[in-house]
C-alpha atoms as a PDB file:
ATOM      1  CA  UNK A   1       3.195 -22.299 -13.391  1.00  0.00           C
ATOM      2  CA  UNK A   2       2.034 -24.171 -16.385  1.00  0.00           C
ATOM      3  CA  UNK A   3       4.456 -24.189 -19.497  1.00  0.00           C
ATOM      4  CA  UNK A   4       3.842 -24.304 -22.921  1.00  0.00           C
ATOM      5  CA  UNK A   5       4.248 -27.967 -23.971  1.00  0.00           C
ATOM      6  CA  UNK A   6       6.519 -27.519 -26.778  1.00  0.00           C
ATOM      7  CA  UNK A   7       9.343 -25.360 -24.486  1.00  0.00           C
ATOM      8  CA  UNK A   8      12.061 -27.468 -22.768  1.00  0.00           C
ATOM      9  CA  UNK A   9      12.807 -26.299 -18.939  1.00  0.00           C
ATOM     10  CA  UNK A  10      15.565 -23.526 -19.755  1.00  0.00           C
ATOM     11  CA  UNK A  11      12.724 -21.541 -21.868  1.00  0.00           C
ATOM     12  CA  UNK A  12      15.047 -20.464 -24.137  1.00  0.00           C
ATOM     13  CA  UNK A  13      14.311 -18.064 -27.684  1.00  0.00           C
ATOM     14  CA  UNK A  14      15.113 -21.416 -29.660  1.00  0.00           C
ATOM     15  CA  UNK A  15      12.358 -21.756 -32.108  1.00  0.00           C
ATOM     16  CA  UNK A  16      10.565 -25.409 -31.192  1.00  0.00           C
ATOM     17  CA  UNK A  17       9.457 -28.299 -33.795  1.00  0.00           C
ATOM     18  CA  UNK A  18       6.110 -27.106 -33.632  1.00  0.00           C
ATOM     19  CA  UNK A  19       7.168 -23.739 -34.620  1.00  0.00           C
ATOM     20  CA  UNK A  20       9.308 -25.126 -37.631  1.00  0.00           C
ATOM     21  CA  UNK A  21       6.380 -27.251 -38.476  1.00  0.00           C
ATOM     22  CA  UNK A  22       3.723 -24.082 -38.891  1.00  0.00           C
ATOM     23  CA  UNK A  23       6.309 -22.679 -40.484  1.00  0.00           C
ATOM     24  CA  UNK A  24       6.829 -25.566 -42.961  1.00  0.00           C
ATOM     25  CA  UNK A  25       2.767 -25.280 -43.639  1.00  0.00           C
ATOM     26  CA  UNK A  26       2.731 -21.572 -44.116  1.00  0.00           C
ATOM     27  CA  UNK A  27       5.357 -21.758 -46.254  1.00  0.00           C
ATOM     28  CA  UNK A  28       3.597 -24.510 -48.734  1.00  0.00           C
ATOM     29  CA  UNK A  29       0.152 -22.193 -48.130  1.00  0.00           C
ATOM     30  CA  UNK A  30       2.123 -19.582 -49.829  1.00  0.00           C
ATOM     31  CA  UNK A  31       3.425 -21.621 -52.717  1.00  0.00           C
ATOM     32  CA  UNK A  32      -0.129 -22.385 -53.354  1.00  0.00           C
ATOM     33  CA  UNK A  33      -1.765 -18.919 -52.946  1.00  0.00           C
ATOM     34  CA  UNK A  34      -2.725 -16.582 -56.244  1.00  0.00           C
ATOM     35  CA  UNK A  35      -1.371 -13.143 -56.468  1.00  0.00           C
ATOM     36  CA  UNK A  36      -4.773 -11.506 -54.924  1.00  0.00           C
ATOM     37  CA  UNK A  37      -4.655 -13.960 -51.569  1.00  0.00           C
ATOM     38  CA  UNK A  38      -0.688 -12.846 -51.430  1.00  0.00           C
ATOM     39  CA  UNK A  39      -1.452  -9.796 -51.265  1.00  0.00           C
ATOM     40  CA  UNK A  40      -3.942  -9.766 -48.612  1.00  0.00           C
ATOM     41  CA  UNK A  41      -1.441 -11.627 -46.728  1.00  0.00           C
ATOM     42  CA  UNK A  42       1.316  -9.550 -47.190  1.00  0.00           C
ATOM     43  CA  UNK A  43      -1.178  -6.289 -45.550  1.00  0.00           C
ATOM     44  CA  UNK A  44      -1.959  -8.988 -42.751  1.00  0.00           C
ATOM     45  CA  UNK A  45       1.502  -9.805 -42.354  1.00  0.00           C
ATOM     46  CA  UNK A  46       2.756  -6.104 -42.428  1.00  0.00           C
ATOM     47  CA  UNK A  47      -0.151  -5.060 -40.234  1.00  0.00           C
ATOM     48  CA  UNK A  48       1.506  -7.559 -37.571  1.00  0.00           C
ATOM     49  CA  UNK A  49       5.128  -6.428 -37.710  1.00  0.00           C
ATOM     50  CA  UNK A  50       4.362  -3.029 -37.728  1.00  0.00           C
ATOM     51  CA  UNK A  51       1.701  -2.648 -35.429  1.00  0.00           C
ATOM     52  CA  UNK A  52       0.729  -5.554 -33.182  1.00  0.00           C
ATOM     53  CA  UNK A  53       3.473  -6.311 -32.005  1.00  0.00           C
ATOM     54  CA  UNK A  54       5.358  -3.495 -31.144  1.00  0.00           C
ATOM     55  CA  UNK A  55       2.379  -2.244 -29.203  1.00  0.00           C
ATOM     56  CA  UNK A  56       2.505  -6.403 -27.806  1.00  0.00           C
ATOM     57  CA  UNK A  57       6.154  -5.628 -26.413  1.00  0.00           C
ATOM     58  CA  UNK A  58       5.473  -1.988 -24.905  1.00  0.00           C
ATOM     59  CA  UNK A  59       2.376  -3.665 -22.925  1.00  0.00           C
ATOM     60  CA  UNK A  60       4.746  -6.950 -22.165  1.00  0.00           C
ATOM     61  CA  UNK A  61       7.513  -4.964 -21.717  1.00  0.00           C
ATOM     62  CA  UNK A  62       5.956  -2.453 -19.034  1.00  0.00           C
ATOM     63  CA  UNK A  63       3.615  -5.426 -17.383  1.00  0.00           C
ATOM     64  CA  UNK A  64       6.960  -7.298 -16.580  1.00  0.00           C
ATOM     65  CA  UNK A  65       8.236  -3.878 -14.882  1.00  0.00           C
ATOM     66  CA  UNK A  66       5.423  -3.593 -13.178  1.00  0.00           C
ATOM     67  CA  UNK A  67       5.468  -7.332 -11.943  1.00  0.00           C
ATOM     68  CA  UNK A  68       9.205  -6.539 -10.538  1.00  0.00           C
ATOM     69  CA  UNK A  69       8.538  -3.265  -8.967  1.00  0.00           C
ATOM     70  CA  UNK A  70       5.242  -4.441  -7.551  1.00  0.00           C
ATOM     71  CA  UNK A  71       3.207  -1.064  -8.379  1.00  0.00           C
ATOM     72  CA  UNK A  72       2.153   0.472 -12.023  1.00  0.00           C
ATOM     73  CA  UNK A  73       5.204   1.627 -13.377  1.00  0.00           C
ATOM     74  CA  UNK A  74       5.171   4.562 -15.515  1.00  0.00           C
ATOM     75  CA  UNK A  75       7.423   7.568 -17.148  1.00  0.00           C
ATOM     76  CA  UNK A  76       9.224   9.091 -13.972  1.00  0.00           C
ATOM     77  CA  UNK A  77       9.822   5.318 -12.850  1.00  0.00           C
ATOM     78  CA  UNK A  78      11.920   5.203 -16.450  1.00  0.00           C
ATOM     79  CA  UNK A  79      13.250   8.094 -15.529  1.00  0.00           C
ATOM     80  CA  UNK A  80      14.518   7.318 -12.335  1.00  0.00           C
ATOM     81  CA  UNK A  81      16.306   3.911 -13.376  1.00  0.00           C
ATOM     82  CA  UNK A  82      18.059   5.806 -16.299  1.00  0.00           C
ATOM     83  CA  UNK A  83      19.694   8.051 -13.807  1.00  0.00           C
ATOM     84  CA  UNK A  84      20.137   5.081 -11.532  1.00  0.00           C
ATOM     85  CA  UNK A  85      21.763   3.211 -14.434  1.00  0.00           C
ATOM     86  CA  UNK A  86      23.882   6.779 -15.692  1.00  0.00           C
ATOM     87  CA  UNK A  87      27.298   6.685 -14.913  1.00  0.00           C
ATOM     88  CA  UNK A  88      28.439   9.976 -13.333  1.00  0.00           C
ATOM     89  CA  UNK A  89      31.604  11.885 -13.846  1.00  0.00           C
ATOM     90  CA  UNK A  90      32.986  12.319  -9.737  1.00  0.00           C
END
């Protein structure tokens, strides 16, 4: 499987230099920006968090189910691994 180069071997959440680094640039794009280019960013920016990618981690989130049950997995699959997953009063 090819790997991102900037990702050690334990793939970890641990932001990497390159990450830090386009952060570092964004951040002096910003200092530089007028109030009207701000703005726009701040609808681009809100557009992301609030849309893309929650939609991003339902598809990501229901391909990677789908991967480990080997078919399509949909509503009464959720079901069925919450009651799995319930704990039951004997």
């Amino acid at each position: 499987m090819l790997q991102h180069p900037e990702v050690g071997s334990d793939l970890s959440f641990e932001p990497t230099v390159g990450e830090h680094l386009r952060l570092a640039e964004f951040s002096n794009a910003l200092d530089r920006a007028n109030e009207s280019e701000l703005r726009q960013i701040a609808k681009l920016m809100a557009q992301q968090v609030l849309v893309t990618y929650p939609a991003a981690m339902r598809y990501l989130a229901n391909e990677a189910a789908r991967n480990l049950s080997g078919q399509y997995w949909s509503k009464e699959h959720s079901e069925k691994l919450m009651n799995a997953m319930s704990l039951k009063e004997s």
